[in-house]
PDB file of N, CA and C in Angstrom:
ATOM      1  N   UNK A   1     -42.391  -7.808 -19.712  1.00  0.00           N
ATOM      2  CA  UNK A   1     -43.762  -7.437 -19.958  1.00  0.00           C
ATOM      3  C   UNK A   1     -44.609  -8.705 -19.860  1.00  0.00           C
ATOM      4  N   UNK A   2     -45.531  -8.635 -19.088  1.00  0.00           N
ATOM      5  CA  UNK A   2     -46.674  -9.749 -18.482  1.00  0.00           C
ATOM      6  C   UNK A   2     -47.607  -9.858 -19.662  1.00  0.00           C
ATOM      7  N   UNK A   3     -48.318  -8.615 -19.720  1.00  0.00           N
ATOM      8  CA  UNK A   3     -49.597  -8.283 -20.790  1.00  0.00           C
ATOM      9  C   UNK A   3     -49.610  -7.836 -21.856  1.00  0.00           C
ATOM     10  N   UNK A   4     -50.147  -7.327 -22.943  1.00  0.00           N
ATOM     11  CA  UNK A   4     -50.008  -6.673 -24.046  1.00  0.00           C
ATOM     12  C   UNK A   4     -51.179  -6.456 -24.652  1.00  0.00           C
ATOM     13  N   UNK A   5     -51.509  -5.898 -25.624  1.00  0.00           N
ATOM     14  CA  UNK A   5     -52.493  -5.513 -26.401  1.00  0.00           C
ATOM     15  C   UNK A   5     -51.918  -5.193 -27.826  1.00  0.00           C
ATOM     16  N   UNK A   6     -52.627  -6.394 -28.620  1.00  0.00           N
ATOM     17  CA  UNK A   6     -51.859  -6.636 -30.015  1.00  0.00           C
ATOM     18  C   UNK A   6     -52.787  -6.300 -31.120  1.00  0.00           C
ATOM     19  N   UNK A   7     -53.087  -5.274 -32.033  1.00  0.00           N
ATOM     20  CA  UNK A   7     -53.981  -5.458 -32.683  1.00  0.00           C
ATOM     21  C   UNK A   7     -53.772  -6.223 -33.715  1.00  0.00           C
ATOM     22  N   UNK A   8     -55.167  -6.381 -34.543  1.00  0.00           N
ATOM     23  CA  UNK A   8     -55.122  -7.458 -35.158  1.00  0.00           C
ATOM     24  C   UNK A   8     -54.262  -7.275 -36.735  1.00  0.00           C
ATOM     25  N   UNK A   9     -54.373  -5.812 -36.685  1.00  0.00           N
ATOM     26  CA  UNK A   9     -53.579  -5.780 -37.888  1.00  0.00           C
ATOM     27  C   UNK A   9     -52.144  -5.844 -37.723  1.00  0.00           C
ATOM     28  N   UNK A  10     -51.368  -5.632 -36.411  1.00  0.00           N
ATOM     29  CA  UNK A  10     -49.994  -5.844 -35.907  1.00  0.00           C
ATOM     30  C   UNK A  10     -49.869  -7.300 -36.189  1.00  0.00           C
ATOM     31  N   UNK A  11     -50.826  -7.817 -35.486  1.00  0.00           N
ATOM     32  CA  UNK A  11     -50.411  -9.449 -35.368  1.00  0.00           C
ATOM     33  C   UNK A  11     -50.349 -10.066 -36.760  1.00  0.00           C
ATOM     34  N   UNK A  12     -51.196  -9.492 -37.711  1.00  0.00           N
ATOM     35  CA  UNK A  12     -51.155 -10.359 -38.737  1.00  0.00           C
ATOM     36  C   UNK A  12     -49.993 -10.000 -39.698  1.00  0.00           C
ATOM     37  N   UNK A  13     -48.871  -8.486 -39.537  1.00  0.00           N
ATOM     38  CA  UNK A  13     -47.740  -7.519 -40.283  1.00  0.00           C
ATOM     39  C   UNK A  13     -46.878  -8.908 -39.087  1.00  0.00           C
ATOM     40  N   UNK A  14     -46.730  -8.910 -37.958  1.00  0.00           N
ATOM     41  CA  UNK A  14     -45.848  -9.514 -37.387  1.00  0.00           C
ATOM     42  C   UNK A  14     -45.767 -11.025 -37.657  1.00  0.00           C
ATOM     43  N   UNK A  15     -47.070 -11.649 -38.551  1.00  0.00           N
ATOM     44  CA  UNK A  15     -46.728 -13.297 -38.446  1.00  0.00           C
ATOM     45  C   UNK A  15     -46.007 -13.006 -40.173  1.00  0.00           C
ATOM     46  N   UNK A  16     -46.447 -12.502 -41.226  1.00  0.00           N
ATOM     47  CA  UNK A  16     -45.679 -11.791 -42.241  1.00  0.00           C
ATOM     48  C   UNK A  16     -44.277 -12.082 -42.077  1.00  0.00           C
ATOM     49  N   UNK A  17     -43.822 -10.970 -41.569  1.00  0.00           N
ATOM     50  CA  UNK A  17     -42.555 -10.820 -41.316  1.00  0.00           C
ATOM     51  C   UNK A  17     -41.528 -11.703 -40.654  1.00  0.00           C
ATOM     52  N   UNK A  18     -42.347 -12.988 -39.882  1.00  0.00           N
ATOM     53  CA  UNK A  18     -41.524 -14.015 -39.201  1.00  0.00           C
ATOM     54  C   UNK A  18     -40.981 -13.334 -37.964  1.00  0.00           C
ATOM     55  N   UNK A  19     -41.482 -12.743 -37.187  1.00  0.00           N
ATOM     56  CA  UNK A  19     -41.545 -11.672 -36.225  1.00  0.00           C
ATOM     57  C   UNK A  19     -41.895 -12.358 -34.851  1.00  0.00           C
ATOM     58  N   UNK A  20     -43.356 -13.222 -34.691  1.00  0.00           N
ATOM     59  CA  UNK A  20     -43.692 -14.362 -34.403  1.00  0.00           C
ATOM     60  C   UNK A  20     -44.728 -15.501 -35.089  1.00  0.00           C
ATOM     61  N   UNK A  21     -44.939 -16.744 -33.826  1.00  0.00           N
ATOM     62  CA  UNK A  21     -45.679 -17.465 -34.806  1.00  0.00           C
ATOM     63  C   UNK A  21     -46.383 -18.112 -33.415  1.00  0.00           C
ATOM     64  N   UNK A  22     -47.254 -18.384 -33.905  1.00  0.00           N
ATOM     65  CA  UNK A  22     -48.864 -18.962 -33.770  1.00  0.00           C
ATOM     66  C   UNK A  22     -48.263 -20.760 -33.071  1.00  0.00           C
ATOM     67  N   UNK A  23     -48.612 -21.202 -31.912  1.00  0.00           N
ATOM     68  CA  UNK A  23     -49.440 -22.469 -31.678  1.00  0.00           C
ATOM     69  C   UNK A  23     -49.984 -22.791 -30.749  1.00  0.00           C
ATOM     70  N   UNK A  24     -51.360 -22.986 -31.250  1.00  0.00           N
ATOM     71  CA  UNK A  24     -52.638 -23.071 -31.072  1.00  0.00           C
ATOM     72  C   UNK A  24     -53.059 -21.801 -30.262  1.00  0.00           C
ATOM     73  N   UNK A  25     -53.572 -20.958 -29.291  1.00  0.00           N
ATOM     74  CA  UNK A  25     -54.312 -20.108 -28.804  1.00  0.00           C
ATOM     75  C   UNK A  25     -52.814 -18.973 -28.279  1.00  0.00           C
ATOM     76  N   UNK A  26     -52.098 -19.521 -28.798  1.00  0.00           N
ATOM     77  CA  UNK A  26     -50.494 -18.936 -27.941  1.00  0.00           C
ATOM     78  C   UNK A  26     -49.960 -18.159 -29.168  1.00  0.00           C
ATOM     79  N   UNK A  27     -48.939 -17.295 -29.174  1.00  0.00           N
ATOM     80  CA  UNK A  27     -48.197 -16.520 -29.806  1.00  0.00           C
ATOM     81  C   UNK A  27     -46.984 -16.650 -29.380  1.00  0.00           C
ATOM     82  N   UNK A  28     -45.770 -17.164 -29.657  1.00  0.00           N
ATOM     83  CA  UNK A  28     -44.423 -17.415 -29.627  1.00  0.00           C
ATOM     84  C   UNK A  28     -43.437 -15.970 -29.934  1.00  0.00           C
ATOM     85  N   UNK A  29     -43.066 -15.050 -29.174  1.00  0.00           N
ATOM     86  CA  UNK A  29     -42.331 -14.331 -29.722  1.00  0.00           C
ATOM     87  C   UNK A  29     -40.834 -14.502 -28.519  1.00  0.00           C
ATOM     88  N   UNK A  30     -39.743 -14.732 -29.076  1.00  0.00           N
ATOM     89  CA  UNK A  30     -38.533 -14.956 -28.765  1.00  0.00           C
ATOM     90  C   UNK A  30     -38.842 -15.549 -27.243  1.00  0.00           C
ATOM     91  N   UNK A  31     -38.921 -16.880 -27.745  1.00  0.00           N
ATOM     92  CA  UNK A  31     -39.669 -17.886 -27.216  1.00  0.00           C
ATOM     93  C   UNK A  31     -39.982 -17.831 -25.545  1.00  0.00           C
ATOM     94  N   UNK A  32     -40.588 -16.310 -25.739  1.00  0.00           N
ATOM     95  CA  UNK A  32     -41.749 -16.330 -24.983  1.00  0.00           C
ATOM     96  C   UNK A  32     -43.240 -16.557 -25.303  1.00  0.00           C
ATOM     97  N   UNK A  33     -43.866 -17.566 -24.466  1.00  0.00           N
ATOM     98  CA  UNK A  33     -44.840 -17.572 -24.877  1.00  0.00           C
ATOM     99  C   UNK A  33     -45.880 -17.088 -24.242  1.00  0.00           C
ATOM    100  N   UNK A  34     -47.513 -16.250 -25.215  1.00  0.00           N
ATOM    101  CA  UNK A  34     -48.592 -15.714 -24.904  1.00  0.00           C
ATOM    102  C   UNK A  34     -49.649 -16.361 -25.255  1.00  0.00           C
ATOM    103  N   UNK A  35     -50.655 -16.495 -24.278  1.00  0.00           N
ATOM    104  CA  UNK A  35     -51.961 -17.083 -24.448  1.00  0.00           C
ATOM    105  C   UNK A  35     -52.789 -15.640 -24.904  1.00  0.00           C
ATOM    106  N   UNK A  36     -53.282 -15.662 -26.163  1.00  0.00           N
ATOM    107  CA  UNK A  36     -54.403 -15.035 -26.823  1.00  0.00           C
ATOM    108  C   UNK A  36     -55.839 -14.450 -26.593  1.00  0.00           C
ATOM    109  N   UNK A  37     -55.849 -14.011 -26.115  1.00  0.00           N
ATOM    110  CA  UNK A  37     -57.387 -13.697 -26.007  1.00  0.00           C
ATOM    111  C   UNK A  37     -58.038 -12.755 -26.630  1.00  0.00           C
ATOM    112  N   UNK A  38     -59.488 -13.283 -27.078  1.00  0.00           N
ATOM    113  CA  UNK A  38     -59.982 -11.737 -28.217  1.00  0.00           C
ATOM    114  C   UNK A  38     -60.447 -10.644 -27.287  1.00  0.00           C
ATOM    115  N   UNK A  39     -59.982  -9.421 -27.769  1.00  0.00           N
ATOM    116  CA  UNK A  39     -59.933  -8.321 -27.221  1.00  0.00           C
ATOM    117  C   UNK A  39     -60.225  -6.836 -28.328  1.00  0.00           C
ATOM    118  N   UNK A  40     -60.948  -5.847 -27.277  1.00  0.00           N
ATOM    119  CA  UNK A  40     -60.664  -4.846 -28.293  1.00  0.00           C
ATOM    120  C   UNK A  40     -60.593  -3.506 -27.331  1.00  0.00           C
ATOM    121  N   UNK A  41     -59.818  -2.347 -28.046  1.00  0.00           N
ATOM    122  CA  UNK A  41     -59.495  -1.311 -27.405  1.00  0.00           C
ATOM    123  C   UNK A  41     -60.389   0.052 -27.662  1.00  0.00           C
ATOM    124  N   UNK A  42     -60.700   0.948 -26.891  1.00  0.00           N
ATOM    125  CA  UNK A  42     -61.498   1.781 -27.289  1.00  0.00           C
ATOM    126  C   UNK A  42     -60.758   2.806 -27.880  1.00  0.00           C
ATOM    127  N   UNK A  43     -61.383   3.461 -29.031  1.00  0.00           N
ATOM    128  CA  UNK A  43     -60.467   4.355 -29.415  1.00  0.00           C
ATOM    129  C   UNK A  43     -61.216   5.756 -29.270  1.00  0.00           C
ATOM    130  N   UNK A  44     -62.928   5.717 -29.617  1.00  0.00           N
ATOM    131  CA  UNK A  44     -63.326   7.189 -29.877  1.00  0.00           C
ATOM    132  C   UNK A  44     -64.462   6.797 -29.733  1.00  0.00           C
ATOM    133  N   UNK A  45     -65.675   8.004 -29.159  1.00  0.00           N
ATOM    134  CA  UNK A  45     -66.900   7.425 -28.844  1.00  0.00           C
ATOM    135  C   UNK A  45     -67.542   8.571 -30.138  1.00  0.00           C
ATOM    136  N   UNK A  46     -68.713   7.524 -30.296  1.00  0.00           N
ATOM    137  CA  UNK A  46     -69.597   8.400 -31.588  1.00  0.00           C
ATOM    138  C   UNK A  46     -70.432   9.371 -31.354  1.00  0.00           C
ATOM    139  N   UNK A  47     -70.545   9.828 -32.018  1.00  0.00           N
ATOM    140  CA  UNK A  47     -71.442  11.454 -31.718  1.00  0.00           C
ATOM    141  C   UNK A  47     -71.042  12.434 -30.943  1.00  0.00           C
ATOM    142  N   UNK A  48     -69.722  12.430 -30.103  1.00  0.00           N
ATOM    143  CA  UNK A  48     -69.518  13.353 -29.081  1.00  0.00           C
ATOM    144  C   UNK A  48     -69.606  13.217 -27.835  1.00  0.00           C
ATOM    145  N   UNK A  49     -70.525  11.921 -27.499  1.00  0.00           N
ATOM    146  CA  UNK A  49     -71.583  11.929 -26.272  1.00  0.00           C
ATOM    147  C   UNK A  49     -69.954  11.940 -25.139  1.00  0.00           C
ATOM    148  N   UNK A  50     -70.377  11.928 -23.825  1.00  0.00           N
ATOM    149  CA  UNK A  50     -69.381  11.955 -23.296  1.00  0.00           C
ATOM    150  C   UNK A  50     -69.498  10.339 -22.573  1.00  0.00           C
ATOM    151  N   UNK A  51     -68.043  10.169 -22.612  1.00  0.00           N
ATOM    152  CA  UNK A  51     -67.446   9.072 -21.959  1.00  0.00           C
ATOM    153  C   UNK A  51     -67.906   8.383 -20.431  1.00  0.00           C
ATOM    154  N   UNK A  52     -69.238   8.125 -20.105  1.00  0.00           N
ATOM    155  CA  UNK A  52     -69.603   7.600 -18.722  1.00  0.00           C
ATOM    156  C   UNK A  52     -69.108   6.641 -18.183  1.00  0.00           C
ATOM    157  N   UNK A  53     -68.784   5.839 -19.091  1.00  0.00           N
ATOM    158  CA  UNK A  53     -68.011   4.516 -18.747  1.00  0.00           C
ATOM    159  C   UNK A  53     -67.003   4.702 -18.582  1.00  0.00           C
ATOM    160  N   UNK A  54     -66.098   5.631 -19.180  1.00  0.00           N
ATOM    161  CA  UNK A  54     -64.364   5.817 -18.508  1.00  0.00           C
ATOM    162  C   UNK A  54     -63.467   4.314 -19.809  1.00  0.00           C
ATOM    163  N   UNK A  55     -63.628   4.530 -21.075  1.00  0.00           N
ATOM    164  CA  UNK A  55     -63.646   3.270 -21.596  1.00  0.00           C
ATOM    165  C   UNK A  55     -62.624   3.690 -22.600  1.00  0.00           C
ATOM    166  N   UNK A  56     -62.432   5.156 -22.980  1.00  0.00           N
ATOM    167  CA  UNK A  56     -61.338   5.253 -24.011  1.00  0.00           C
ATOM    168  C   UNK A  56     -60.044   5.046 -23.751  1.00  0.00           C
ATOM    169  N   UNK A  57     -59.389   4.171 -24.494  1.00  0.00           N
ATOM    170  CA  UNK A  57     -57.977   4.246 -24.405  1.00  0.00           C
ATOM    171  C   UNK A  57     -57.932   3.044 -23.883  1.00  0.00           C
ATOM    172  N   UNK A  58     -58.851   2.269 -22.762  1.00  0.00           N
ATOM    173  CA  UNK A  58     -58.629   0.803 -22.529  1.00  0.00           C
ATOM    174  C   UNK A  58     -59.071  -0.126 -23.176  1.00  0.00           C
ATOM    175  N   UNK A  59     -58.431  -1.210 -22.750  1.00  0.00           N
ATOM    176  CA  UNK A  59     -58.678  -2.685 -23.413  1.00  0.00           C
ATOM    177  C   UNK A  59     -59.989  -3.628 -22.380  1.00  0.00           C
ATOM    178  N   UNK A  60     -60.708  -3.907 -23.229  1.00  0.00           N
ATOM    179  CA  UNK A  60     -61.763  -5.799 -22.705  1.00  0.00           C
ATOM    180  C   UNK A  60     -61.487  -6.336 -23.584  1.00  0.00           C
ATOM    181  N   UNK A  61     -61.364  -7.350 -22.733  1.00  0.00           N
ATOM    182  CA  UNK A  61     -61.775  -8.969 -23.428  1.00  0.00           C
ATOM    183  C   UNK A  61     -63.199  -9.451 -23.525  1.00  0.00           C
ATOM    184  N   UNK A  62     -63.313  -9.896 -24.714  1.00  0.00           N
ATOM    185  CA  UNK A  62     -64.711 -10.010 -25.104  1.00  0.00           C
ATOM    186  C   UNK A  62     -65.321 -10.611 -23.668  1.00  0.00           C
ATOM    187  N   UNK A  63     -64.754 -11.362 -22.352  1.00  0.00           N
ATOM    188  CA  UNK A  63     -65.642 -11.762 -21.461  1.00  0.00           C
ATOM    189  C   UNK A  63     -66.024 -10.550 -20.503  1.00  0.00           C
ATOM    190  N   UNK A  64     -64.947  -9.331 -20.519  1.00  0.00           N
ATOM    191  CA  UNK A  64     -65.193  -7.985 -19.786  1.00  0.00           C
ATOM    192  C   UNK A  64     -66.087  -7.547 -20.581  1.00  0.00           C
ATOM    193  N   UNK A  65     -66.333  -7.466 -21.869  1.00  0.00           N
ATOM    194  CA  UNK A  65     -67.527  -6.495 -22.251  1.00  0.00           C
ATOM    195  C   UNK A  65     -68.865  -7.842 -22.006  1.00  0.00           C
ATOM    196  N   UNK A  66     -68.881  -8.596 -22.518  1.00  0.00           N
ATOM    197  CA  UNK A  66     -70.267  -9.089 -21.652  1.00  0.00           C
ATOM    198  C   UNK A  66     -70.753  -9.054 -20.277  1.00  0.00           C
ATOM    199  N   UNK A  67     -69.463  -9.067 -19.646  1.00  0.00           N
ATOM    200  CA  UNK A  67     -69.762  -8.242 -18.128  1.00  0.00           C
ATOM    201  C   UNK A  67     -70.315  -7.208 -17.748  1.00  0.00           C
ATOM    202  N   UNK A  68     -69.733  -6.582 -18.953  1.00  0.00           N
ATOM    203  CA  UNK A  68     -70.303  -4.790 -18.775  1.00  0.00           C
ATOM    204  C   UNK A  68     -71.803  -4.417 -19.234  1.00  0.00           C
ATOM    205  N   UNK A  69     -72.089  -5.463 -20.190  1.00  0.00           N
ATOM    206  CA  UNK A  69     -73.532  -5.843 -20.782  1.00  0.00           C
ATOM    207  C   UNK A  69     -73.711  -5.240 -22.089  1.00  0.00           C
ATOM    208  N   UNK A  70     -71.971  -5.227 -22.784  1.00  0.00           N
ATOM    209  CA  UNK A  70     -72.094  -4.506 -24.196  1.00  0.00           C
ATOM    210  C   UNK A  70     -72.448  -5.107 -25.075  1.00  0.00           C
ATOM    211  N   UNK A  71     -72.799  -4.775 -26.210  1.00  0.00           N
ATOM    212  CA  UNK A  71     -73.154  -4.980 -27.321  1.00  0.00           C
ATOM    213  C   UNK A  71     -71.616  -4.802 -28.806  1.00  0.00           C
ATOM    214  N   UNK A  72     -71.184  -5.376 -28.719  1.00  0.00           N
ATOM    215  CA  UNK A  72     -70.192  -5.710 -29.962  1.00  0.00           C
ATOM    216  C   UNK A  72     -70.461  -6.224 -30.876  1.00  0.00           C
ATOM    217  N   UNK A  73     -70.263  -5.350 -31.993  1.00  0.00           N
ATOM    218  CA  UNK A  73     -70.326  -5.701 -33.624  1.00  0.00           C
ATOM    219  C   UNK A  73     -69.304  -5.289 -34.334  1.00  0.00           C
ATOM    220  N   UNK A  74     -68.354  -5.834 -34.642  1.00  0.00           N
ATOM    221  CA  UNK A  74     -66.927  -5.236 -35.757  1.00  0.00           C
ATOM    222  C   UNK A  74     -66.311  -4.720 -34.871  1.00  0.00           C
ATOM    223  N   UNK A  75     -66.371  -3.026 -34.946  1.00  0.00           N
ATOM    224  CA  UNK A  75     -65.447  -1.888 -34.621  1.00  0.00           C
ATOM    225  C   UNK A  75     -66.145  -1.304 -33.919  1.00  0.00           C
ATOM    226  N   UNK A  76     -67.334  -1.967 -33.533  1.00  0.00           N
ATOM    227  CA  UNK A  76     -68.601  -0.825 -32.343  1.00  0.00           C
ATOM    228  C   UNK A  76     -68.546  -1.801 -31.192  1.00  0.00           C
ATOM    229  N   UNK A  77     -68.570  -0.663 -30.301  1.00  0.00           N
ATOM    230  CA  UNK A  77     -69.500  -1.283 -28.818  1.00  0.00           C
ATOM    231  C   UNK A  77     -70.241  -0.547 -28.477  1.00  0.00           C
ATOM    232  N   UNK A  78     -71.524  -0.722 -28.161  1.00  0.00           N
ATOM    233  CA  UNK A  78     -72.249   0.386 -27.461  1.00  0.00           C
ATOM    234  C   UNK A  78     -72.683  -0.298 -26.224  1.00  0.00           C
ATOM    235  N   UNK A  79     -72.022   0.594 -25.089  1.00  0.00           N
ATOM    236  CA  UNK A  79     -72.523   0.243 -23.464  1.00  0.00           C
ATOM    237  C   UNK A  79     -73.033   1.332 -23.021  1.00  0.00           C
ATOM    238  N   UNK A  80     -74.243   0.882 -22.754  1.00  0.00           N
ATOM    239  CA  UNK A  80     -74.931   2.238 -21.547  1.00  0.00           C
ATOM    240  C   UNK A  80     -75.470   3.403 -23.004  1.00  0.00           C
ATOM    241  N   UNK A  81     -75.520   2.824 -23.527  1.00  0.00           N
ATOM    242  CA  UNK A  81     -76.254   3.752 -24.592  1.00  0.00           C
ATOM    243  C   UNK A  81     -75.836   4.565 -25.727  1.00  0.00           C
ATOM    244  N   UNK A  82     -74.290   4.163 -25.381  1.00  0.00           N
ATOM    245  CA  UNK A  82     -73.011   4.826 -25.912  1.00  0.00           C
ATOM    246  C   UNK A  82     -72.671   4.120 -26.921  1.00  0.00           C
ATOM    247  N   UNK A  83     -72.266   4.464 -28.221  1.00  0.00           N
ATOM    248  CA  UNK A  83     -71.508   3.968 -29.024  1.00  0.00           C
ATOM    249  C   UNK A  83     -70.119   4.563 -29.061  1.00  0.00           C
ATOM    250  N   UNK A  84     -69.226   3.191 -29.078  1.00  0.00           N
ATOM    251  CA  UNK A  84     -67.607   3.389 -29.129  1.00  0.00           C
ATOM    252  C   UNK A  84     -67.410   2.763 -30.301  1.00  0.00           C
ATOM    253  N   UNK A  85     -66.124   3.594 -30.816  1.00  0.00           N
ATOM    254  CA  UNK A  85     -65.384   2.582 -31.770  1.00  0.00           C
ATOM    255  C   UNK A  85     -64.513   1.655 -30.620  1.00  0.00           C
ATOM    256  N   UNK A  86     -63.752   1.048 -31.520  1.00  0.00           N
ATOM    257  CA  UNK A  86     -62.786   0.098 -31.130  1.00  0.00           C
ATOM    258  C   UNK A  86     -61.902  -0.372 -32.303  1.00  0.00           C
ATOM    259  N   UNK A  87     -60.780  -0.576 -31.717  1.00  0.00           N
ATOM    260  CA  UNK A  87     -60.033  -1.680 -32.487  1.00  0.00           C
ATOM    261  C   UNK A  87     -59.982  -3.551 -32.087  1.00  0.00           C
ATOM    262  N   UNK A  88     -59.963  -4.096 -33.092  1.00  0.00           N
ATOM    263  CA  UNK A  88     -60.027  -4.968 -32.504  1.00  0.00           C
ATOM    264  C   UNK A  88     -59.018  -6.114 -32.589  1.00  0.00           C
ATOM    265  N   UNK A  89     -58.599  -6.551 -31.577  1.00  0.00           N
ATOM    266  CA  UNK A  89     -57.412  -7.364 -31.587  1.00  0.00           C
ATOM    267  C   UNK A  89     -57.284  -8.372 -30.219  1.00  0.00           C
ATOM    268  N   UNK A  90     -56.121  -8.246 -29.521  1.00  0.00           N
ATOM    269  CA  UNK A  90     -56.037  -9.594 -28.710  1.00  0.00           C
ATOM    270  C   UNK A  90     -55.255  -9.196 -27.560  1.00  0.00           C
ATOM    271  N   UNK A  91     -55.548  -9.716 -26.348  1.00  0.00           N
ATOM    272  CA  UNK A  91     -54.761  -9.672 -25.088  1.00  0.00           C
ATOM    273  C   UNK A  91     -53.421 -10.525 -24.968  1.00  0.00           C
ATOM    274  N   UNK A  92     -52.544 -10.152 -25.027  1.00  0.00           N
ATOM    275  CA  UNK A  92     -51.629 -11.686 -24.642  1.00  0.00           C
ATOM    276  C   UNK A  92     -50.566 -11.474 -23.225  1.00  0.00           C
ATOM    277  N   UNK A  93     -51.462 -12.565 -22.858  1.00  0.00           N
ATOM    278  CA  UNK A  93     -50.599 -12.453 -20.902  1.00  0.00           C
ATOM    279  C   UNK A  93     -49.606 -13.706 -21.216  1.00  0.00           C
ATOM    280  N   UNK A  94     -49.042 -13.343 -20.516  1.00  0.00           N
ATOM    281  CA  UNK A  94     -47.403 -14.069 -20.623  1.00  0.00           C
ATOM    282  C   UNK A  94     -48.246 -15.287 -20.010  1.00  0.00           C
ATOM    283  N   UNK A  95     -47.920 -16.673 -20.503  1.00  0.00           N
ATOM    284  CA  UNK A  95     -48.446 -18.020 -20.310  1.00  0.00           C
ATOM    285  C   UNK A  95     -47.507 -18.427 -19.239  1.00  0.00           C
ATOM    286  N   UNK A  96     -47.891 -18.580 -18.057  1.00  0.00           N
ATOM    287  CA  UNK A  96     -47.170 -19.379 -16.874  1.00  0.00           C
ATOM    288  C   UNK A  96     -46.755 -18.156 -15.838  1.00  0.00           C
ATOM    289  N   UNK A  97     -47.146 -16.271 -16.155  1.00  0.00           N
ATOM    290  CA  UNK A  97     -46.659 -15.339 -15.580  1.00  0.00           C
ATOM    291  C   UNK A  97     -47.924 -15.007 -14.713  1.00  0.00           C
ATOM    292  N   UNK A  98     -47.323 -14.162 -13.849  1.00  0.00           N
ATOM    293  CA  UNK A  98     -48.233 -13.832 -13.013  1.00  0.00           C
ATOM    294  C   UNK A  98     -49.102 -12.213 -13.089  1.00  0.00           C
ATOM    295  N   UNK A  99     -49.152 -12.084 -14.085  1.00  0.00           N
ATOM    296  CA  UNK A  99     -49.835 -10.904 -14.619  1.00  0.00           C
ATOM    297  C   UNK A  99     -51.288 -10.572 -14.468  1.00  0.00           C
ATOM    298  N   UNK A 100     -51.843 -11.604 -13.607  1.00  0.00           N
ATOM    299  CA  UNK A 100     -53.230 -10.876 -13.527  1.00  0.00           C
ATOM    300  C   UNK A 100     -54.387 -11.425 -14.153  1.00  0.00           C
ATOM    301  N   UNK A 101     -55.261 -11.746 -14.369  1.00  0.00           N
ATOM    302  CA  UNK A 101     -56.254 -12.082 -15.278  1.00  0.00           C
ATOM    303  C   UNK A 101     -56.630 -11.038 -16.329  1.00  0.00           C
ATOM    304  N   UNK A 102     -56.886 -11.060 -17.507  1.00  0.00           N
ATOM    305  CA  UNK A 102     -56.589  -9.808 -18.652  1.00  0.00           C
ATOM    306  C   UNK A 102     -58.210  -9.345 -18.406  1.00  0.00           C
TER     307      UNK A 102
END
């Protein structure tokens, strides 16, 4: 696995548990290592409105939603007029793999 999507409450049950560990922007798990990036996933859009953006269920990185021209606060994004929840957590692409830009 190249990519992942870690939320933040996983990551913080997994540094707990000695599961993995942290250095500097990287995540060490069975010493593979992941470069970090803040990220969040869509989970449910508010009010009903319907989905124009095509955004539930995927992941941005906070530099994809400024791309998109969203607005992020906590657990909200609203793009295009839309408010989404989100979770929020972290991308981690395998450091030295060829997985793509997240």
């Amino acid at each position: 696995m190249s990519r992942l999507f870690l939320s933040q409450e996983a990551l913080d049950i997994w540094l707990m548990q000695g599961h993995v560990r942290l250095d500097g922007e990287h995540m060490v798990i069975d010493d593979q290592r992941y470069t970090l990036l803040p990220a969040v996933r869509f989970v449910e859009i508010a009010g009903g409105q319907p989905d124009r953006a095509q955004l539930l269920g995927k992941v941005k990185t906070e530099r994809q939603l400024i791309a998109l021209g969203a607005e992020h606060y906590m657990e909200s994004v609203i793009i295009e007029g839309i408010g989404y929840q989100v979770q929020q957590g972290f991308v981690g692409q395998l450091a030295g793999g060829h997985g793509g830009q997240p």
